[in-house]
Protein backbone atom coordinates (compact mmCIF):
# COMPACT_ATOMS: atom_id res chain seq x y z
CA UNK A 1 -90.59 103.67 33.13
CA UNK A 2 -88.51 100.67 31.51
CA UNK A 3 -89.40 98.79 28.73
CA UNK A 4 -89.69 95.00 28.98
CA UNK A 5 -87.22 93.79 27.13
CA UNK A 6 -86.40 90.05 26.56
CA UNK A 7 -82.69 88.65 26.87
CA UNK A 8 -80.31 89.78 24.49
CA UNK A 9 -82.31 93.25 24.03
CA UNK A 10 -80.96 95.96 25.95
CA UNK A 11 -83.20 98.23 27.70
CA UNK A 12 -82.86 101.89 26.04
CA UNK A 13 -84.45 105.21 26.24
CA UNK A 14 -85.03 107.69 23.51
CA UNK A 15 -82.94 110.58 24.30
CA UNK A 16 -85.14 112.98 23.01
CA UNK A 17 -88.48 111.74 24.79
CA UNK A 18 -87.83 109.61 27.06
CA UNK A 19 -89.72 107.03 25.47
CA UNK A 20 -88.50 103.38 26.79
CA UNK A 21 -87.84 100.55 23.91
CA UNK A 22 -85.29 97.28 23.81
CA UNK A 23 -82.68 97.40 21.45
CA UNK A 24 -81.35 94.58 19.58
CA UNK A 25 -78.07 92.48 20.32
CA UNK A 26 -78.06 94.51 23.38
CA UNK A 27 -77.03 97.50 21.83
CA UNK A 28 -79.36 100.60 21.58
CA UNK A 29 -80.44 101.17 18.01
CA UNK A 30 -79.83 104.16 15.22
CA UNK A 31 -82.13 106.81 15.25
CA UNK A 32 -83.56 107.92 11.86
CA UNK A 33 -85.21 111.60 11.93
CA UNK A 34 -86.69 112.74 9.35
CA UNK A 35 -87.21 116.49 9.23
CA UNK A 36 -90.84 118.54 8.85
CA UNK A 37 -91.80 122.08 7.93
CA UNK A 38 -95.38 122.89 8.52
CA UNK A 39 -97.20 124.19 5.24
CA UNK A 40 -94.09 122.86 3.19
CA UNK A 41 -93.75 118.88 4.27
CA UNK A 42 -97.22 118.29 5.15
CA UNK A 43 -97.88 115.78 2.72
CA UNK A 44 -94.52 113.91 4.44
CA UNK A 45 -95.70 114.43 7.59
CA UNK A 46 -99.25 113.22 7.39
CA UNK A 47 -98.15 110.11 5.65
CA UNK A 48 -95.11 109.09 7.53
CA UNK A 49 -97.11 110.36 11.37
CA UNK A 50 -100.61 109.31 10.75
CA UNK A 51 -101.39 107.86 7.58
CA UNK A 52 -103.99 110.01 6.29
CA UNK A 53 -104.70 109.83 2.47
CA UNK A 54 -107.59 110.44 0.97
CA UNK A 55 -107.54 107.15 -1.36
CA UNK A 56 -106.52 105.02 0.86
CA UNK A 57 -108.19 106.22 4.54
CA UNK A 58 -107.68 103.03 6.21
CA UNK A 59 -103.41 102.53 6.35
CA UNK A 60 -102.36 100.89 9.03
CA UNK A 61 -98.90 101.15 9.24
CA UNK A 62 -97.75 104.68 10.01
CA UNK A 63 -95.91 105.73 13.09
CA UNK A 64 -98.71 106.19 15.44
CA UNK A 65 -100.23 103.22 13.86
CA UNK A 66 -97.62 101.04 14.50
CA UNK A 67 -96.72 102.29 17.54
CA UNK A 68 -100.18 101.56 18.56
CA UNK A 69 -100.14 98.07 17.20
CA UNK A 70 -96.47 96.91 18.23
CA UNK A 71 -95.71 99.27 21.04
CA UNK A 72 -92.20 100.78 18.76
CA UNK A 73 -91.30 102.33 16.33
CA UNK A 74 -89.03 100.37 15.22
CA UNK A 75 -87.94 98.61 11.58
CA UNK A 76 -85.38 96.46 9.93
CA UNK A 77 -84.19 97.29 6.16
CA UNK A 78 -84.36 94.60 3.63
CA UNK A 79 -81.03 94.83 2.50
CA UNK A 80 -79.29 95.96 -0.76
CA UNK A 81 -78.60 92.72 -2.16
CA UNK A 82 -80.35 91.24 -5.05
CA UNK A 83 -83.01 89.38 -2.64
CA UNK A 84 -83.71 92.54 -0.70
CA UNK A 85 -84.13 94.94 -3.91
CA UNK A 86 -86.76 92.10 -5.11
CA UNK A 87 -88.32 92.39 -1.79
CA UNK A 88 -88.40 95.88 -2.16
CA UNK A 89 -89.93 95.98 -5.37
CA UNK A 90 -92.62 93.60 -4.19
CA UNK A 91 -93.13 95.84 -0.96
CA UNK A 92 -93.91 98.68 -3.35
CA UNK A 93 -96.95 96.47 -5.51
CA UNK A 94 -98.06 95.72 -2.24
CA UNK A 95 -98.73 99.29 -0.72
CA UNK A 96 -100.07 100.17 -3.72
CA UNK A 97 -97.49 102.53 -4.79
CA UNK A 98 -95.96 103.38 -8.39
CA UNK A 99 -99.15 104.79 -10.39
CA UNK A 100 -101.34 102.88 -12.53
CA UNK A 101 -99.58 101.09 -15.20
CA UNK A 102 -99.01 98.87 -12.29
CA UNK A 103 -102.43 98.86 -10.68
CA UNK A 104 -102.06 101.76 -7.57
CA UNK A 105 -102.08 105.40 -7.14
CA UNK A 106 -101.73 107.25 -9.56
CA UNK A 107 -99.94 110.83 -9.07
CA UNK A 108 -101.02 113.37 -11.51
CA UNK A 109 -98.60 116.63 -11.83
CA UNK A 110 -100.26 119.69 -9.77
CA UNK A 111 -98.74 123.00 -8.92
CA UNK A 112 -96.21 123.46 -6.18
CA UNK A 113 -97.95 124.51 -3.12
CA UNK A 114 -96.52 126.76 0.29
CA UNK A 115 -99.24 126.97 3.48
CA UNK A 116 -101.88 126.01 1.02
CA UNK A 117 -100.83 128.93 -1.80
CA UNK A 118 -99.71 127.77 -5.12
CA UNK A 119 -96.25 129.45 -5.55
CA UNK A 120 -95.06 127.98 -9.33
CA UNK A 121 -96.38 125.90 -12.36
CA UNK A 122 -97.19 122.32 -12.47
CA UNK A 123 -94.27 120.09 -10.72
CA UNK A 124 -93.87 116.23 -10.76
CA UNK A 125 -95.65 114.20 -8.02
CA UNK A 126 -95.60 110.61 -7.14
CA UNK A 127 -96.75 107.97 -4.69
CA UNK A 128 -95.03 107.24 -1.49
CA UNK A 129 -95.29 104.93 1.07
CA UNK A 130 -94.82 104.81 5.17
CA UNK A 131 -93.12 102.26 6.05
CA UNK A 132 -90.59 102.61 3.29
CA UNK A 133 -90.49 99.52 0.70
CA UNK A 134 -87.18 99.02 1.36
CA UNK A 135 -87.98 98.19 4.96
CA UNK A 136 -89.47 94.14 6.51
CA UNK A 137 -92.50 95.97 7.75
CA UNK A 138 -93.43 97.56 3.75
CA UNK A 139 -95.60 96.65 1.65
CA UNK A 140 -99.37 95.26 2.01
CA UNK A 141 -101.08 97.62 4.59
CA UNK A 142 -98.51 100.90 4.51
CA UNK A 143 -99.70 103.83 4.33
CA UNK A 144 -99.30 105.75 0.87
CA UNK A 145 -100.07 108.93 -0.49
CA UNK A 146 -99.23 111.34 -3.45
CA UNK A 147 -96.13 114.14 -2.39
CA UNK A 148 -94.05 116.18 -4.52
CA UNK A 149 -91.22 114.75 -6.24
CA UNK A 150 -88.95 116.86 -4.77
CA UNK A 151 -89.63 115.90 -0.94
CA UNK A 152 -89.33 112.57 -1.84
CA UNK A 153 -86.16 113.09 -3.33
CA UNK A 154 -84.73 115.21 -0.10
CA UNK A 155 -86.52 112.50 2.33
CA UNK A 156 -84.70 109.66 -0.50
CA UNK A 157 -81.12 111.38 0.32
CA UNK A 158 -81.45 111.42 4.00
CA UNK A 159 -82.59 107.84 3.70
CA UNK A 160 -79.78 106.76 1.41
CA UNK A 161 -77.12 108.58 3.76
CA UNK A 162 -78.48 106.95 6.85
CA UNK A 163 -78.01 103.83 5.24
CA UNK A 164 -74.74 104.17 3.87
CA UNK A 165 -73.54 104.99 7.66
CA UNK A 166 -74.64 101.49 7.93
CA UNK A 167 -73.28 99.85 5.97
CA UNK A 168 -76.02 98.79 3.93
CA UNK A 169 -76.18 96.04 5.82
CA UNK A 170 -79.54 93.50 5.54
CA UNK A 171 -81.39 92.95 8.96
CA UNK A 172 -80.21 96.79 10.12
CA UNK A 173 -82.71 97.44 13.11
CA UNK A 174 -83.90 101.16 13.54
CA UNK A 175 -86.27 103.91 15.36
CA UNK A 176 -87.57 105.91 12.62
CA UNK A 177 -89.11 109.18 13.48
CA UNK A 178 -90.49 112.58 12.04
CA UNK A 179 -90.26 115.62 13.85
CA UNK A 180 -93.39 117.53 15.22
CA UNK A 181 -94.70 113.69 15.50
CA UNK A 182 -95.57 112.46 18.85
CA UNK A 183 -95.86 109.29 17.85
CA UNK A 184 -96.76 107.10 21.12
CA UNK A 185 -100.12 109.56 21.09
CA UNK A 186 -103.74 107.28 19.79
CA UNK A 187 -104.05 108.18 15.60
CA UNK A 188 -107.66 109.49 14.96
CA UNK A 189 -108.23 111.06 11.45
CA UNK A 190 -110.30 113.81 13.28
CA UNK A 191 -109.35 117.72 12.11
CA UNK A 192 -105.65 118.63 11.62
CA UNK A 193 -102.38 116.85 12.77
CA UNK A 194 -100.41 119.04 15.55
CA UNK A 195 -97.51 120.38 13.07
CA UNK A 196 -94.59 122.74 14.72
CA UNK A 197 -93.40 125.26 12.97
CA UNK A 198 -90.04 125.82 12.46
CA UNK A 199 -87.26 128.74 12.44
CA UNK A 200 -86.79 129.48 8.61
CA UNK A 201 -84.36 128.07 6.52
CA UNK A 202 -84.75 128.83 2.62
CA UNK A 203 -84.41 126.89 -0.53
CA UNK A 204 -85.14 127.63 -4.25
CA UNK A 205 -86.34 125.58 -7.01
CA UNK A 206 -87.68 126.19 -10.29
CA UNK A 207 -90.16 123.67 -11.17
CA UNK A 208 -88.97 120.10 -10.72
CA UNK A 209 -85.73 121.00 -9.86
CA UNK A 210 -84.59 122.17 -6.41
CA UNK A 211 -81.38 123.07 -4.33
CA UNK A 212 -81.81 122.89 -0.72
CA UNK A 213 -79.18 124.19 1.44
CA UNK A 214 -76.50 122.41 3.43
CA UNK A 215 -77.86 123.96 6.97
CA UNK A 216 -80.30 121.33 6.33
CA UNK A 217 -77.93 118.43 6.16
CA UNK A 218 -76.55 119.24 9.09
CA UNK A 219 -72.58 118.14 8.56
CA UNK A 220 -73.67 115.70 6.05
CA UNK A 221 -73.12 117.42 3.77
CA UNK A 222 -69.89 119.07 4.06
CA UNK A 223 -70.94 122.23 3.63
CA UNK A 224 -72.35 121.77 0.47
CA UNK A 225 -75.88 122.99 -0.74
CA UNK A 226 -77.43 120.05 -2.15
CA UNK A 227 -79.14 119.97 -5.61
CA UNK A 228 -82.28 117.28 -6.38
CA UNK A 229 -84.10 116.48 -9.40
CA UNK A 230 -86.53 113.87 -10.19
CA UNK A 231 -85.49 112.20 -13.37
CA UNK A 232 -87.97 109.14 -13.26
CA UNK A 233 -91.77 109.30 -12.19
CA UNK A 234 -94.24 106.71 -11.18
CA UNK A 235 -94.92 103.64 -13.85
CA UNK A 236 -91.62 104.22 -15.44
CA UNK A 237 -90.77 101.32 -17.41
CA UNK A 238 -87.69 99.30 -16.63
CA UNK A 239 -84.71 99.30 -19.19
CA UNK A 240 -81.78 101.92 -19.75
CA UNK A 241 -82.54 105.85 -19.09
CA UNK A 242 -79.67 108.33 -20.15
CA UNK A 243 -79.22 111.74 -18.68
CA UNK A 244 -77.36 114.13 -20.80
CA UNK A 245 -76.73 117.35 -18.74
CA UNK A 246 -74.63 120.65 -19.35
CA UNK A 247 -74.12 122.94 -16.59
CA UNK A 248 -74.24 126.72 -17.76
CA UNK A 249 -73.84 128.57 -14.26
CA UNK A 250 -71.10 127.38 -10.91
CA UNK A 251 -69.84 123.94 -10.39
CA UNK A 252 -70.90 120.60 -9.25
CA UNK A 253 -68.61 119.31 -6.80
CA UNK A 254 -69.87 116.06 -7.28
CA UNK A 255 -73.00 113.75 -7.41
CA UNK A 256 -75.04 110.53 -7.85
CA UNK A 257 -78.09 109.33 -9.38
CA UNK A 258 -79.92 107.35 -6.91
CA UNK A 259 -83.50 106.10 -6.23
CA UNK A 260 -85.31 106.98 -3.21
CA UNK A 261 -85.25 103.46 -1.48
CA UNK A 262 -81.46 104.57 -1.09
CA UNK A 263 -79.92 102.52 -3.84
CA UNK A 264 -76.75 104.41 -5.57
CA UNK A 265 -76.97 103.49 -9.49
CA UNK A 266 -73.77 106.08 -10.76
CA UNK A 267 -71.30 108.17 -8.78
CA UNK A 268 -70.38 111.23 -10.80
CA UNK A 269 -67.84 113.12 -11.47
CA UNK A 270 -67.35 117.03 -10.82
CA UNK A 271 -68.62 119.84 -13.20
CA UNK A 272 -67.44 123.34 -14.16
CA UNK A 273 -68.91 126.21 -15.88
CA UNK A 274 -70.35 124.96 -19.48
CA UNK A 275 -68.68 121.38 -19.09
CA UNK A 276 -71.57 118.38 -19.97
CA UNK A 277 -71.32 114.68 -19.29
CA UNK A 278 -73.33 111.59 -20.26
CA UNK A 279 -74.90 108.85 -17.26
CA UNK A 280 -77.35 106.21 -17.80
CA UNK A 281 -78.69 104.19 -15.91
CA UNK A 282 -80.60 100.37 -16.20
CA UNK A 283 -83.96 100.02 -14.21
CA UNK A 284 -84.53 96.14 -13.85
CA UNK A 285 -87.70 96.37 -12.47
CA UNK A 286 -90.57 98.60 -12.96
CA UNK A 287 -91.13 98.89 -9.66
CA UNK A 288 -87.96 100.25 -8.46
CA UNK A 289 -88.18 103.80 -6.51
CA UNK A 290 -88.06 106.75 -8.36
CA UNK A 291 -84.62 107.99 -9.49
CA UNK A 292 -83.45 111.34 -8.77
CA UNK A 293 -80.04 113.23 -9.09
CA UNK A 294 -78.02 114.48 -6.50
CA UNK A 295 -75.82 117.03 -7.04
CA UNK A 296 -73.63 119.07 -4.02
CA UNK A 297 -72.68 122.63 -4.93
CA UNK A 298 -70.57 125.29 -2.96
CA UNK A 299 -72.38 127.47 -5.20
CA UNK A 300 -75.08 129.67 -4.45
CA UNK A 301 -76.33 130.08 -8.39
CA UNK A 302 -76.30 127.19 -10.29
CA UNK A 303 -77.89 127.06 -14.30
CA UNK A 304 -78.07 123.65 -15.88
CA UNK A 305 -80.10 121.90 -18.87
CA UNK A 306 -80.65 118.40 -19.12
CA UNK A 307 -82.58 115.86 -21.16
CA UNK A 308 -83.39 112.32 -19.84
CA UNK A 309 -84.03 109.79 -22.63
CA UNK A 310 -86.34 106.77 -21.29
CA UNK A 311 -86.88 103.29 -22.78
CA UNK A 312 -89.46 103.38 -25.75
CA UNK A 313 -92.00 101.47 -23.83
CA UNK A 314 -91.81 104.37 -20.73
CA UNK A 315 -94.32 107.96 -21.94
CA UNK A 316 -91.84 110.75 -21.80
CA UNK A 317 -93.65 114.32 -21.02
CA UNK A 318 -92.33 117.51 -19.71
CA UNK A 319 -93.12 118.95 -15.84
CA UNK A 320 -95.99 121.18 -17.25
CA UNK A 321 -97.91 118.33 -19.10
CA UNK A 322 -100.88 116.86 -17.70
CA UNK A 323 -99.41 113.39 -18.30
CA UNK A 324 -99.48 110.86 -14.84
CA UNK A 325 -96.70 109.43 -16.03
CA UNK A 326 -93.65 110.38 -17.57
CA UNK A 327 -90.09 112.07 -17.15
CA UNK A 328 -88.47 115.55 -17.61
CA UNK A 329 -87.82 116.39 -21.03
CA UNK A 330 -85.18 118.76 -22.56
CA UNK A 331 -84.94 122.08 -21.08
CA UNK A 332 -86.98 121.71 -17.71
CA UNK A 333 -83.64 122.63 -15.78
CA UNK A 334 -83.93 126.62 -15.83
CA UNK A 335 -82.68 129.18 -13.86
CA UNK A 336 -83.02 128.32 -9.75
CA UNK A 337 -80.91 129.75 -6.87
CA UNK A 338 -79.93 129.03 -3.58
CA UNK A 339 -81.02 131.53 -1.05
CA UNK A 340 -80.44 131.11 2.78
CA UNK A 341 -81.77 134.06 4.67
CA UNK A 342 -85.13 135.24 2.98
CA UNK A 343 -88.58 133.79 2.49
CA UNK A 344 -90.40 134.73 -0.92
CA UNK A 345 -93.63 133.31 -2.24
CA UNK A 346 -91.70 133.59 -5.62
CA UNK A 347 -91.78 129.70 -5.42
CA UNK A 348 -89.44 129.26 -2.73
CA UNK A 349 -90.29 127.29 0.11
CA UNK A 350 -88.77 127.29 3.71
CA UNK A 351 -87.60 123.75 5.63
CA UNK A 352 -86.04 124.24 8.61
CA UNK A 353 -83.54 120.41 9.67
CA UNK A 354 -83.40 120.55 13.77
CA UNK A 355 -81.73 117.33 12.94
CA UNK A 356 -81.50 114.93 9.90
CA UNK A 357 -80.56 112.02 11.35
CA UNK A 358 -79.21 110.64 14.89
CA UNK A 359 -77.83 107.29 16.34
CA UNK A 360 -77.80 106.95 19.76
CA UNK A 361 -75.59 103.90 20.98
């Protein structure tokens, strides 16, 4: 079956599925996949596939949604100059994201959870939203839930990579996908959403803070095990946060601080055994994504502690408070480790990447 496509859109098939759509320009578009662990992602995977939430039951525009409505799965990014970051931080008012200094969900801390078990203390959450602010189709209607910071860190990073293959560039066209999602099937919030499970592939984390490994980047990341932490939550206030860090254990090849709608505020530079460094960053809007760091590591044990000082206006609370709101205080970076061959309910949680992202031409 061929889709009916309109002149100047070239007639394309997914190469995974087979499922017909017209490209743009007559060219095929980019494929963005994101990846999905059953009993790790679920929260991901519910929110980006179907849309379910709990506060918000009646989201439109998820895949199968949208699919449903449109007959594609297909979206255009806002772009990263200053008009598309003010769309973007519009997009995210509009879903209802950012917690409820600025009127949505709100995203208390909860334990870290693996199949339905908690496995550590209290970790950050916050809201996120399917289709991405950063993307035309964002905003009033999308579907939004609470995750763990972490995932929407990891999901961030694949995001800003895709991007950056881009080019950044405002009006980019995509396919946008989840694996494990059949997303052409009806959405009905009736008993579980079909999940597959996946070969293992292990990361560790220690509260807030998490390294994942590079098999699940792919060759994105060079080999590298990559190294995520949440350093802003939901309702942070906009002005000038500084992150003083000093690593203790391995190296940092190098890193970034970036937000999750795939903006890069600060490249940094490398880090050796018990070397620190100083990074800020200036939030102009309170409704810009949350910030993370990113960090790449050809280490397998890596020790760091870090404080993140906020603007006076922003709460500041540690990972273990009961706080909505808030940041990591001094000392929340511990002792985590990168392990890629076992699975331990010591707080570790499995993700296995069949692929991060594709772009079929």
């Amino acid at each position: 079956m061929k889709a009916a496509c309109a002149v100047g859109e070239k007639c394309c098939l997914d190469p995974d599925d087979g499922v017909p759509y017209c490209g743009a320009n007559n060219e095929c578009l980019p494929t963005l996949t994101f990846p999905h662990f059953a009993g790790v992602t679920d929260e991901m995977f519910e929110n980006i596939c179907e849309g379910k939430s709990n506060s918000y039951p009646n989201s439109l525009l998820c895949l199968r949604r949208n699919y449903a409505k449109y007959g594609n799965n297909i979206f255009e990014y806002n772009g990263a100059d200053a008009t598309g970051q003010t769309e973007t931080a519009a997009n995210r008012r509009n879903a209802g994201c950012g917690g409820a200094s600025r009127g949505g969900l709100a995203c208390a801390a909860r334990p870290l959870k693996l199949n339905g078990v908690n496995v550590s203390q209290t970790v950050a959450w916050n809201c996120d939203e399917f289709p991405m602010a950063a993307l035309v189709q964002g905003g009033t209607g999308a579907a939004i839930r609470c995750v763990p910071a972490r995932l929407n860190g990891f999901y961030g990073t694949l995001w800003q990579w895709f991007l950056s293959a881009h080019g950044y560039r405002k009006g980019l066209k995509m396919r946008i996908k989840i694996t494990g999602c059949d997303y052409t099937e009806a959405p009905s919030l009736r008993g579980p959403i079909p999940k597959r499970a996946e070969d293992e592939t292990v990361l560790a984390s220690h509260g807030d803070l998490t390294v994942f490994s590079s098999n699940m980047f792919g060759g994105n990341s060079n080999g590298s095990n990559v190294v995520v932490i949440p350093l802003t939550a939901d309702g942070g206030g906009s002005g000038v946060y500084t992150l003083d860090y000093r690593l203790t254990s391995g190296t940092i090849v190098t890193g970034s601080i970036m937000d999750e709608d795939g903006q890069t505020y600060e490249t940094l530079d490398s880090l050796a055994t018990g070397s620190s460094s100083t990074s800020s960053f200036t939030l102009g809007d309170s409704a810009n994504g949350n910030v993370f760091f990113l960090g790449l590591t050809k280490d397998k044990d890596v020790r760091m502690d870090y404080t993140v000082k906020a603007p006076e206006s922003t709460s500041s609370v540690g990972p273990s408070a009961t706080a909505t709101t808030g940041i990591p205080k001094s000392g929340a970076m511990k002792d985590w480790t990168v392990i890629s061959d076992a699975w331990t309910q010591r707080g570790l949680v499995g993700v296995w990447i069949l692929g991060i992202f594709t772009v079929n031409l």
